[in-house]
Each structure stands twice: as structure tokens, then as C-alpha cells.
C-alpha atoms as a PDB file:
ATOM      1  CA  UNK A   1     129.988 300.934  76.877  1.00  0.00           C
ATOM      2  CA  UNK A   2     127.273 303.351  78.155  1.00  0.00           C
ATOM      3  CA  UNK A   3     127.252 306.612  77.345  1.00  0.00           C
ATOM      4  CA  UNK A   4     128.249 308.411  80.334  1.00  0.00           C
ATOM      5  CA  UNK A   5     125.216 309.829  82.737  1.00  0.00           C
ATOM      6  CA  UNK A   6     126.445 312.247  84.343  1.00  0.00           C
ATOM      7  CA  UNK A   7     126.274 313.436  88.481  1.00  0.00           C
ATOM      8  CA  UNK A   8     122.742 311.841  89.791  1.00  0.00           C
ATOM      9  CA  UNK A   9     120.684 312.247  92.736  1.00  0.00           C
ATOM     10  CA  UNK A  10     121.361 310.543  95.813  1.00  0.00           C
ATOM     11  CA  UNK A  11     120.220 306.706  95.883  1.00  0.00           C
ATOM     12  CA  UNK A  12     117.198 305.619  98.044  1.00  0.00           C
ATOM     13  CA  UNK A  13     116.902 309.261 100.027  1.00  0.00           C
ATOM     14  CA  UNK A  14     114.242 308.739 103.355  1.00  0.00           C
ATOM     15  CA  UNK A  15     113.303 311.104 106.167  1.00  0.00           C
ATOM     16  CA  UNK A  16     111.326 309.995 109.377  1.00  0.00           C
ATOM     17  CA  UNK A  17     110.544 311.544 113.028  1.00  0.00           C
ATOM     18  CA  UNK A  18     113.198 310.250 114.967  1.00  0.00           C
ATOM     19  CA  UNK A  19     111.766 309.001 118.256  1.00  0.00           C
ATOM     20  CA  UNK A  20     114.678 307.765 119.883  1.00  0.00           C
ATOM     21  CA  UNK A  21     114.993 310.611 122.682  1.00  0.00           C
ATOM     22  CA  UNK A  22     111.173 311.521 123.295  1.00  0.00           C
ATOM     23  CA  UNK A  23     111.576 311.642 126.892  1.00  0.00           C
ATOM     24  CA  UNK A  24     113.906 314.436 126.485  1.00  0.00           C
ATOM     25  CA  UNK A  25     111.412 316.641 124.753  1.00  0.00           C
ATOM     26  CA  UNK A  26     113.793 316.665 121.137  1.00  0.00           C
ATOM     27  CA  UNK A  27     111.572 316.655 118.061  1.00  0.00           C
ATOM     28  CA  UNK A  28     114.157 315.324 115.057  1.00  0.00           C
ATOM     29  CA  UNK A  29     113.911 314.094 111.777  1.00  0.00           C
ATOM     30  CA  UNK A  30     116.426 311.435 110.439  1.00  0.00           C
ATOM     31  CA  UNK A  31     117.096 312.237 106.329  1.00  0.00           C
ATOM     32  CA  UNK A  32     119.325 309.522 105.040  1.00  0.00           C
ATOM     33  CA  UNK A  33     120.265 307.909 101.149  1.00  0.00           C
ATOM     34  CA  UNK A  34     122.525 306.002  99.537  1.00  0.00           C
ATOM     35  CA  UNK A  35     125.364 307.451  97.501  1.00  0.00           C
ATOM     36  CA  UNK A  36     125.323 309.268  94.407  1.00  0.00           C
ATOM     37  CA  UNK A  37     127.298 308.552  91.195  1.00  0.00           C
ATOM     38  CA  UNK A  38     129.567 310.900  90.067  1.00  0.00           C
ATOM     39  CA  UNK A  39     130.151 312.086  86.274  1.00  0.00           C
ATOM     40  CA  UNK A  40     133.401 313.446  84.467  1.00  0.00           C
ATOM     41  CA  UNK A  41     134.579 314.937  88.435  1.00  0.00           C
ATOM     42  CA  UNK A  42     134.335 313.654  92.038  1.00  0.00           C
ATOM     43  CA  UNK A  43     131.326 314.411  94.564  1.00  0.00           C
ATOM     44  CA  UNK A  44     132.413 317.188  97.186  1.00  0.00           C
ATOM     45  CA  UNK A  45     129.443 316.865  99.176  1.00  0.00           C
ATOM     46  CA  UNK A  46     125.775 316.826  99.960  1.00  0.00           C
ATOM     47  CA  UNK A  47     123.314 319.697 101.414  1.00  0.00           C
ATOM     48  CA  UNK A  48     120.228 318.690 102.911  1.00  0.00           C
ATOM     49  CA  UNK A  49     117.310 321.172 102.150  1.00  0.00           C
ATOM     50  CA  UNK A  50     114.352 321.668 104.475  1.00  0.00           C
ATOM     51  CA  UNK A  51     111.343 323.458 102.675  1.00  0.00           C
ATOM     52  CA  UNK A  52     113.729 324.292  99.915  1.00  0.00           C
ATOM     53  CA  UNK A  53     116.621 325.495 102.479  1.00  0.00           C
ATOM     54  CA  UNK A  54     119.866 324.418 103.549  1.00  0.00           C
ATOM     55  CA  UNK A  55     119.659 323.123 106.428  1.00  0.00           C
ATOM     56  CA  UNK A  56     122.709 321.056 106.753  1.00  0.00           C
ATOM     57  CA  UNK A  57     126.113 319.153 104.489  1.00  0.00           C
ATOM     58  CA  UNK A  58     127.120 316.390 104.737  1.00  0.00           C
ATOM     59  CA  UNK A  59     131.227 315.660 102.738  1.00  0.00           C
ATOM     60  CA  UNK A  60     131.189 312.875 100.319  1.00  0.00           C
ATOM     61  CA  UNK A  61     133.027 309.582 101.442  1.00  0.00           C
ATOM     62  CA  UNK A  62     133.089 306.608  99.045  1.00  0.00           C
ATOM     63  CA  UNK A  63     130.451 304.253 100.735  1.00  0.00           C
ATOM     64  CA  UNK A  64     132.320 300.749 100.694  1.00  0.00           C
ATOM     65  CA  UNK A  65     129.801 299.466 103.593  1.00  0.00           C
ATOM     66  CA  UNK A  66     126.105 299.153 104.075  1.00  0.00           C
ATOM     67  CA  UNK A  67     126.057 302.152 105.876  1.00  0.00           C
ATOM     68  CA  UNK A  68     123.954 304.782 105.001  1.00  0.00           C
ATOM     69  CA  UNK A  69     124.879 308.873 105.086  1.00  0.00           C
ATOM     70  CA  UNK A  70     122.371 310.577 106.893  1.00  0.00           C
ATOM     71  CA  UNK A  71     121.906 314.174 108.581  1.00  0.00           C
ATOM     72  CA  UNK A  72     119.279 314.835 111.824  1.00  0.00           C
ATOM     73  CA  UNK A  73     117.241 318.056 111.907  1.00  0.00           C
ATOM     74  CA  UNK A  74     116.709 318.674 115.419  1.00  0.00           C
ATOM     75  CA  UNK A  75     113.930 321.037 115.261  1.00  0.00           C
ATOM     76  CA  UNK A  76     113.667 324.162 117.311  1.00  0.00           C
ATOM     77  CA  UNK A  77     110.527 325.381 118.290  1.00  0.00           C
ATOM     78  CA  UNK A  78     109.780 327.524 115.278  1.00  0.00           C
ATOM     79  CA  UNK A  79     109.548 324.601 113.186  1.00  0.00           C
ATOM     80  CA  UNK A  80     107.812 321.747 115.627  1.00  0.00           C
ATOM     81  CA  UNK A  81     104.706 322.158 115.205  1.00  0.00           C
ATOM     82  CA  UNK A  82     104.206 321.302 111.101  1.00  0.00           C
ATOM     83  CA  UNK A  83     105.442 319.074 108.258  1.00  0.00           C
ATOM     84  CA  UNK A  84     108.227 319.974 106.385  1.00  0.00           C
ATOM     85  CA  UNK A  85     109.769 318.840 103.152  1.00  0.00           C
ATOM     86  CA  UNK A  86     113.424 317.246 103.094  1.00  0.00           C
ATOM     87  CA  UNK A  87     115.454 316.571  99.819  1.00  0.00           C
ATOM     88  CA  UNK A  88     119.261 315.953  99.740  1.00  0.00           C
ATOM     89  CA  UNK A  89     121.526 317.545  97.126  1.00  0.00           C
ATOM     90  CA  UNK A  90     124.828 316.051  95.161  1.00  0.00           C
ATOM     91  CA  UNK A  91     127.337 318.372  94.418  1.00  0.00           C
ATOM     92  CA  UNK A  92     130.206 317.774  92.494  1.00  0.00           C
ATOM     93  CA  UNK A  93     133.507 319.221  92.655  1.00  0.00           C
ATOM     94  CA  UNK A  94     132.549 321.462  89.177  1.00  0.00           C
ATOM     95  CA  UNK A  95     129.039 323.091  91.230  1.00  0.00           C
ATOM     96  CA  UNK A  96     126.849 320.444  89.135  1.00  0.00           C
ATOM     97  CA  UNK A  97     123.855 319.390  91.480  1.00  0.00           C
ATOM     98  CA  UNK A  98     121.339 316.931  91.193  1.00  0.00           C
ATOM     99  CA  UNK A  99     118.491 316.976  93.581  1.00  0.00           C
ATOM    100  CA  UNK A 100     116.633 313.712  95.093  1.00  0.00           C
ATOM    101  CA  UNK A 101     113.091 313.757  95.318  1.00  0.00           C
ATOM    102  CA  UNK A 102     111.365 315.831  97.990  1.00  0.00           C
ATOM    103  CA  UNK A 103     109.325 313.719 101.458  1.00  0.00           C
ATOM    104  CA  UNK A 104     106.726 315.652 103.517  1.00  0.00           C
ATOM    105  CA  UNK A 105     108.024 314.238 107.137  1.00  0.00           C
ATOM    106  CA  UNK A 106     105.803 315.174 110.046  1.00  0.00           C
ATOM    107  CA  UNK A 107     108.000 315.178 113.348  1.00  0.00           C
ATOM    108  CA  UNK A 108     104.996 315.380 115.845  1.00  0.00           C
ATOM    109  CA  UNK A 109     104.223 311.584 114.742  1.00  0.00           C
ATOM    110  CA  UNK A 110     107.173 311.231 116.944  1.00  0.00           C
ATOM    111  CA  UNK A 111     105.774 313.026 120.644  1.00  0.00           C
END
């Protein structure tokens, strides 16, 4: 057997502009991954972080399809008009988190 690993990081995190609603003026980004894998307890949930903020959570499901999770920032004005940086968060039912890598997304690819 392997030794046991332990919560990890979501799987295969990605953030992009969203452009599916341009003609109503919303500015999004799209964060989405795969599921994590739990250690000795279950996963409660995930938070997405936006420049190192919560932004959003998302509860754990198990993920029996192909189907991704995935959160959308719709951005309000404040925060239109730059790149931010998106990471997604495990948390297990104990508090232990692991964090995903961090993606620079810049929504005004999308106007």
C-alpha cells in the first residue's frame, strides 16, 4: 500500500474571462477544477480566493461525472478594470487546507 497523502489541492484548477453575456455589459471570470482527495476525514468544501480573498465556497460533492465544480466572479466595477489572481482551497472536515496554484486571469480580454 501507499503511505497515506493526506488532503491535496484541487485537481486541474483554471480561471478564464467568461464571455458568454458581453452584450449585457457583465465582466466574469469562470474558476473551475477537478476534485480533491481527501486524507484520514471527508472534504467539507472549497473557497475560492481572489487576490488572496474569499471570494466565494463552493460544498464538496463526490464527482462521479465529468463534470467539473466551478464558481463565477462576476466583477463589480471596483475590480473590472485589472487582472486578478484566483486559487481554490480544499478544506476538510478537521480545518486542514490545501491550496491549488494561483492564475493571473484578465477579465477585460472578455469586452
Amino acid at each position: 500500500q501507499r503511505k497515506p497523502a493526506g488532503l491535496t489541492p484541487p485537481r486541474n484548477m483554471g480561471a478564464e474571462a467568461d464571455t458568454s453575456m458581453p452584450l449585457l455589459g457583465r465582466t466574469a471570470v469562470r474558476v473551475s477544477w477537478d476534485t480533491a482527495y481527501a486524507g484520514a476525514v471527508p472534504i467539507e468544501r472549497y473557497d475560492v480566493l481572489r487576490d488572496g480573498k474569499i471570494i466565494g465556497s463552493v460544498p464538496h460533492s463526490p464527482q462521479i461525472t465529468q463534470q467539473r465544480f466551478y464558481f463565477d466572479d462576476v466583477l463589480g466595477e471596483e475590480h473590472k478594470d485589472s487582472p486578478h489572481k484566483y486559487h481554490v482551497r480544499s478544506i476538510d472536515a478537521s480545518g486542514t487546507t490545501a491550496d491549488s496554484p494561483a492564475l493571473m486571469v484578465d477579465a477585460r480580454v472578455a469586452l
